[in-house]
C-alpha atoms as a PDB file:
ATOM      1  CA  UNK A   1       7.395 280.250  23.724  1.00  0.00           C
ATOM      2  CA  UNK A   2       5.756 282.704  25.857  1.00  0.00           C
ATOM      3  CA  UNK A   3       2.271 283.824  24.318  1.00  0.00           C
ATOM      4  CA  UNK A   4       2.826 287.868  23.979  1.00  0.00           C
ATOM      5  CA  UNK A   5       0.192 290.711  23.395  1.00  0.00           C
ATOM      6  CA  UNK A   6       1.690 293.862  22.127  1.00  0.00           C
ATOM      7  CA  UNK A   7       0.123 297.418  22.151  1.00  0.00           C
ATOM      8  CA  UNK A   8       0.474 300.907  22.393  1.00  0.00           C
ATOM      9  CA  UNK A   9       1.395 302.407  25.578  1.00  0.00           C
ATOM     10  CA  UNK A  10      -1.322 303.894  27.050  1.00  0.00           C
ATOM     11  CA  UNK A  11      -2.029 306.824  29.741  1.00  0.00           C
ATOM     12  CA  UNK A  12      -2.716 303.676  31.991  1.00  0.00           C
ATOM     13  CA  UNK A  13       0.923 302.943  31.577  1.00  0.00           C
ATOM     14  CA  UNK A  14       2.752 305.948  32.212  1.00  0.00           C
ATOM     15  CA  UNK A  15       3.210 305.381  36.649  1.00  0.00           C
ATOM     16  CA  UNK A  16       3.748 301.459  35.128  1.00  0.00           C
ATOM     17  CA  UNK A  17       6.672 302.592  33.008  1.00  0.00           C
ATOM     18  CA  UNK A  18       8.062 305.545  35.458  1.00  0.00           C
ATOM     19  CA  UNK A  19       8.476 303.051  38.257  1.00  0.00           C
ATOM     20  CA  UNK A  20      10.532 300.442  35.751  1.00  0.00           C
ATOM     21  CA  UNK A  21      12.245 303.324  34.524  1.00  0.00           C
ATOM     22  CA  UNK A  22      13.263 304.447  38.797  1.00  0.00           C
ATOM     23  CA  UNK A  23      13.762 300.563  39.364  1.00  0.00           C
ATOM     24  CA  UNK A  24      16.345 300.022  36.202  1.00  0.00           C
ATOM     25  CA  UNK A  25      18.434 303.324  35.779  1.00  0.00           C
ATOM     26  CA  UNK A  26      17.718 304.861  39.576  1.00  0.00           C
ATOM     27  CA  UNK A  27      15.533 308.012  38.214  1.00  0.00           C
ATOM     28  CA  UNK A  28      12.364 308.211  36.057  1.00  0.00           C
ATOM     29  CA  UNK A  29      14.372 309.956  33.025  1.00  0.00           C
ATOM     30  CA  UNK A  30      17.032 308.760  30.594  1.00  0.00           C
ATOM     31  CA  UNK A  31      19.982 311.022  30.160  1.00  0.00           C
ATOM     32  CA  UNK A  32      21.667 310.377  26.261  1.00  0.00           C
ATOM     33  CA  UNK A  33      23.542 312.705  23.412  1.00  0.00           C
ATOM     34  CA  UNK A  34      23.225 315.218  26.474  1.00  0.00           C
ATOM     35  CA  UNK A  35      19.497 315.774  26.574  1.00  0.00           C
ATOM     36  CA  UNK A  36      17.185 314.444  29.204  1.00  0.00           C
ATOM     37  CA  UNK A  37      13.899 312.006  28.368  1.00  0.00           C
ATOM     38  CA  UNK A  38      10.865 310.748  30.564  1.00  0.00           C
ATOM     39  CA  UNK A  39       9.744 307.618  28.858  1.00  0.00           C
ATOM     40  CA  UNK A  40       6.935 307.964  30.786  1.00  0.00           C
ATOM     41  CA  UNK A  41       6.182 310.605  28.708  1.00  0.00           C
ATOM     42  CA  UNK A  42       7.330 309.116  25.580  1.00  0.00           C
ATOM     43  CA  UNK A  43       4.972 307.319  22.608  1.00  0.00           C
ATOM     44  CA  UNK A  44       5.861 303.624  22.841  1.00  0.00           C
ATOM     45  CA  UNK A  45       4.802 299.883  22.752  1.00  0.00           C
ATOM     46  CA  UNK A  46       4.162 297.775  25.954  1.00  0.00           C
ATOM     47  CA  UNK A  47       4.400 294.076  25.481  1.00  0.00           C
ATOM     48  CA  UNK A  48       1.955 292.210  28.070  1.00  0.00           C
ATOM     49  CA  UNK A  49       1.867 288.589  29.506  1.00  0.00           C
ATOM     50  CA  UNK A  50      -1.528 288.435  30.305  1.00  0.00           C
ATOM     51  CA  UNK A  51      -2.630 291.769  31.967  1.00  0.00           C
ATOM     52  CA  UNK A  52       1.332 291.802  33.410  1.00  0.00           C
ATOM     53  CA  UNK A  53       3.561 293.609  31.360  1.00  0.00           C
ATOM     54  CA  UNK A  54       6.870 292.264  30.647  1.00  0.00           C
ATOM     55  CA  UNK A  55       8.571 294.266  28.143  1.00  0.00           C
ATOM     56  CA  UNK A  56       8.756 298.117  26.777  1.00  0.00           C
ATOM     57  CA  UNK A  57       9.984 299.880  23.867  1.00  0.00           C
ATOM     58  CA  UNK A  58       9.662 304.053  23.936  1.00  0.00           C
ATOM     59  CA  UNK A  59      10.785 306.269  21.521  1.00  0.00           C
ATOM     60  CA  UNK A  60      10.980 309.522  19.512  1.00  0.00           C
ATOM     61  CA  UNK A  61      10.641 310.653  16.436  1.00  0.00           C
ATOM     62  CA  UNK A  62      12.536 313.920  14.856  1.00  0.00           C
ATOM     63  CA  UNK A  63      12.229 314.718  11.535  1.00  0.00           C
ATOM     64  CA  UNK A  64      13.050 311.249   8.789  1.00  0.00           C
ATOM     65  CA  UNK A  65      15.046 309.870  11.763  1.00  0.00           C
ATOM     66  CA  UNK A  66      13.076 307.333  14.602  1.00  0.00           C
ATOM     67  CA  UNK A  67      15.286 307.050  17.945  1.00  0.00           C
ATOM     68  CA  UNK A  68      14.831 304.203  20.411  1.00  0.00           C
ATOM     69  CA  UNK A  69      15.532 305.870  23.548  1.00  0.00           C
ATOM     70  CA  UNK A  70      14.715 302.827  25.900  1.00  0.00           C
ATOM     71  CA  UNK A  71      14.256 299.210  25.407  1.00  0.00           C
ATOM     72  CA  UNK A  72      13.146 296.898  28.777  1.00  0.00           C
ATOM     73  CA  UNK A  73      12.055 293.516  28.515  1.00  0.00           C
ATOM     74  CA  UNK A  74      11.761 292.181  31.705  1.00  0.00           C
ATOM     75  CA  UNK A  75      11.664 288.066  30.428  1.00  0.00           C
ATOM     76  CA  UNK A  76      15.131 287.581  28.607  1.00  0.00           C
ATOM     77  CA  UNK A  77      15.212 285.304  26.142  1.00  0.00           C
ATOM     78  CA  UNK A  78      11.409 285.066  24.728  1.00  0.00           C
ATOM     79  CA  UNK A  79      12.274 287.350  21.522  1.00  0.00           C
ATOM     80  CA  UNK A  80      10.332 290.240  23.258  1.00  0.00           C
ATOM     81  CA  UNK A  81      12.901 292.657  22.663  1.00  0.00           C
ATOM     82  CA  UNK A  82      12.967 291.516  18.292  1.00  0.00           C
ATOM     83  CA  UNK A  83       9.122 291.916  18.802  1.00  0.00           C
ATOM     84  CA  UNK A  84       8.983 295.724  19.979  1.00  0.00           C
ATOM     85  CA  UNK A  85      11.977 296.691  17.826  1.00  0.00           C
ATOM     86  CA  UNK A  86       9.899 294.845  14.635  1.00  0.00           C
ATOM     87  CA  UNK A  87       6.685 297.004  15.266  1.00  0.00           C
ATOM     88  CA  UNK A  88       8.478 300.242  15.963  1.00  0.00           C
ATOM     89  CA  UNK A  89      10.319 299.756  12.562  1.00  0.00           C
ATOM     90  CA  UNK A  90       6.808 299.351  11.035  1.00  0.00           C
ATOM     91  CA  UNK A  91       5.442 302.541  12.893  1.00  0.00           C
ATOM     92  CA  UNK A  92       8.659 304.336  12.070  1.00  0.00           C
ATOM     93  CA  UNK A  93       8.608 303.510   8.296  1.00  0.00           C
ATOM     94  CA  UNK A  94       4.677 304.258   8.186  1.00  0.00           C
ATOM     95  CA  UNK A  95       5.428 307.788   9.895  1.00  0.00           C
ATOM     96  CA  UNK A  96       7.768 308.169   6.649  1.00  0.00           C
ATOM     97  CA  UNK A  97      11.346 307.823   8.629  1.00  0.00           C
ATOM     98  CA  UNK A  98      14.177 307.120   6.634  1.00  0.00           C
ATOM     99  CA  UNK A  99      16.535 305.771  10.069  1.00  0.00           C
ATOM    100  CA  UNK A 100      15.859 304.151  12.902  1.00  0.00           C
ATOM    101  CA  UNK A 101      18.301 304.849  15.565  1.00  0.00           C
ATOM    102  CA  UNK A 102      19.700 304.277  18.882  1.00  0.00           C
ATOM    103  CA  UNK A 103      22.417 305.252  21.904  1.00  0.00           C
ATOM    104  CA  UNK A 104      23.955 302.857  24.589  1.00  0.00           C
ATOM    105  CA  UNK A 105      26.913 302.958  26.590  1.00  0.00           C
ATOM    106  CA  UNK A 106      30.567 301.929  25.838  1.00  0.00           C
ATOM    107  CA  UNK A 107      29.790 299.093  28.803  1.00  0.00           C
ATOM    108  CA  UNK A 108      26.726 297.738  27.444  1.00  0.00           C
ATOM    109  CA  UNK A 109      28.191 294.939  25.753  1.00  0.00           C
ATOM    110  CA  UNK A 110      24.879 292.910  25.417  1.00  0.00           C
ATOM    111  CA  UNK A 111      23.134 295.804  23.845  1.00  0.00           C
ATOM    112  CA  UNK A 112      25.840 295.799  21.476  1.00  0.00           C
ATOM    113  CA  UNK A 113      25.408 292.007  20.660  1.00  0.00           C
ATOM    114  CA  UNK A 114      21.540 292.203  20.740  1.00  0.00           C
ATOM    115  CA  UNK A 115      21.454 295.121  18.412  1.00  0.00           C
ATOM    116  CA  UNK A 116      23.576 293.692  15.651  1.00  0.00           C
ATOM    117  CA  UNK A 117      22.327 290.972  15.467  1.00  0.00           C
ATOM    118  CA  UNK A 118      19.177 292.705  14.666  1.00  0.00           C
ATOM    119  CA  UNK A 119      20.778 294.519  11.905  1.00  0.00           C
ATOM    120  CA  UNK A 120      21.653 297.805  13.284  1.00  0.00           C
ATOM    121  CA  UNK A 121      25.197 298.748  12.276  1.00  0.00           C
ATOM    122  CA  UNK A 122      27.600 301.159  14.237  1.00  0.00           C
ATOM    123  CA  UNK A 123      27.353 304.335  13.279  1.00  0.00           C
ATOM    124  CA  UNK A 124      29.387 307.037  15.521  1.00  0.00           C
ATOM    125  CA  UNK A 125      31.205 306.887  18.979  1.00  0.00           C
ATOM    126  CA  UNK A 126      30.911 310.023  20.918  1.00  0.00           C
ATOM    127  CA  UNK A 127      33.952 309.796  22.889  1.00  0.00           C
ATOM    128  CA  UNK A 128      33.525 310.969  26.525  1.00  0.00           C
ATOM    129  CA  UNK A 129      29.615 311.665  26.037  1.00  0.00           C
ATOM    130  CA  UNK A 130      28.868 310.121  29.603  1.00  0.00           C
ATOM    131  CA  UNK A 131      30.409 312.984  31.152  1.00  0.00           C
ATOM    132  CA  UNK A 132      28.077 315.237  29.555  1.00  0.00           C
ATOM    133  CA  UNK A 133      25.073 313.048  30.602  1.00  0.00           C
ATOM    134  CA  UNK A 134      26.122 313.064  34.183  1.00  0.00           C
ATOM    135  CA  UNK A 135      26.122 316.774  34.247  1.00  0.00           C
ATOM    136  CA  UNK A 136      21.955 316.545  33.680  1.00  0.00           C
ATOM    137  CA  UNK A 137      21.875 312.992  36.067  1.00  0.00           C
ATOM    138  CA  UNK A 138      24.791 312.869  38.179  1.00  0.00           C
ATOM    139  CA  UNK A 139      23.414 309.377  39.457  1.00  0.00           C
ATOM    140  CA  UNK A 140      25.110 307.727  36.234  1.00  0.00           C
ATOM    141  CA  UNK A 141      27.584 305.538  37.539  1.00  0.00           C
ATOM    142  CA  UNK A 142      31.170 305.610  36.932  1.00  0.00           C
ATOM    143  CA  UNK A 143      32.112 301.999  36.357  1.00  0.00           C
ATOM    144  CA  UNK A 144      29.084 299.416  35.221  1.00  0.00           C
ATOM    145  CA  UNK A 145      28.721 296.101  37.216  1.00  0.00           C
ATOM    146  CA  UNK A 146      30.610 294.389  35.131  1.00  0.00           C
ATOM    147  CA  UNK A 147      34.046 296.404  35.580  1.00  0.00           C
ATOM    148  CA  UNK A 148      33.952 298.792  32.332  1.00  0.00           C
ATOM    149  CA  UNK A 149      34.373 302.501  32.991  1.00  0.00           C
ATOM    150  CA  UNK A 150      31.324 303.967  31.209  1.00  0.00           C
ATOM    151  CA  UNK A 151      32.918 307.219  29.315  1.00  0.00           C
ATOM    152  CA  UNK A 152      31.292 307.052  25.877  1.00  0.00           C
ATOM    153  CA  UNK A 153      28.225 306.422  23.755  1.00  0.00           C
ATOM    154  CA  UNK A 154      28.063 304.295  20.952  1.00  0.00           C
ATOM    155  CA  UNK A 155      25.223 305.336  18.093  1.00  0.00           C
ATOM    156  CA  UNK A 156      23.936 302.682  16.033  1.00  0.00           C
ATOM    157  CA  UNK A 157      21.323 302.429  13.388  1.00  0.00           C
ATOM    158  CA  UNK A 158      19.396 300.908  10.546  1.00  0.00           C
ATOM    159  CA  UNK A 159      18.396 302.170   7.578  1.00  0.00           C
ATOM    160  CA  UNK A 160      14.383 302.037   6.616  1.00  0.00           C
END
């Protein structure tokens, strides 16, 4: 196992996390239930290797409810991604949330796995969502590498 040090992201971070953000989804904002994020902006966690990070949870919080809006971990595998999801569920709970909550795409198939496994449960599908997204960033494809038209979001969540 990989030895992991996990803090708070940091003003340090934010050009860090805006470039993974350009490198992964082709723009330094997220685009999801039709409003726009910079996760550069965003409170979060940064998990580090060393002084290199390798993994990234950001988030918001609104009201009792705690959304994930992006999840990175850039070494599959090493239970990185159970790591930042456990200490946002702490922070969440301690900031008196009720729900912690997330969006992905109807493509995202390992999201899917990876967050039920974790004990988030399906909650809504917004049917034809993507469209809206792609009206704020048009750079969204149309069909994900592995051959599924992306068209909808899928909300999960865990209760608190």
């Amino acid at each position: 196992m990989v030895e992991i040090e996990i803090r708070p992201v940091g003003e340090q971070d934010r050009e860090w996390i805006e470039n993974l953000m350009t490198i992964r989804w082709n723009d330094p904002s997220v685009v999801v239930h039709g409003e726009r994020f910079n996760p550069a902006e965003l409170p979060g966690f940064l998990a580090l290797q060393g002084s290199e990070p390798c993994g990234l949870i950001t988030y918001s919080i609104q009201g009792s409810a705690c959304e994930i809006v992006t999840l990175d971990t850039l070494l599959p595998g090493h239970g990185i991604g159970s790591r930042l999801i456990d200490i946002l569920k702490n922070k969440a709970k301690k900031s008196g949330c009720a729900r912690l909550w997330l969006m992905t795409t109807n493509d995202n198939t390992d999201a899917l796995a990876f967050y039920q496994k974790r004990g988030f449960r399906l909650a809504a599908l917004h049917a034809g969502a993507v469209e809206l997204s792609r009206q704020l960033k048009p750079q969204i494809p149309l069909v994900a590498e592995n051959g599924i038209p992306i068209r909808d979001e899928i909300e999960l969540e865990m209760a608190l």
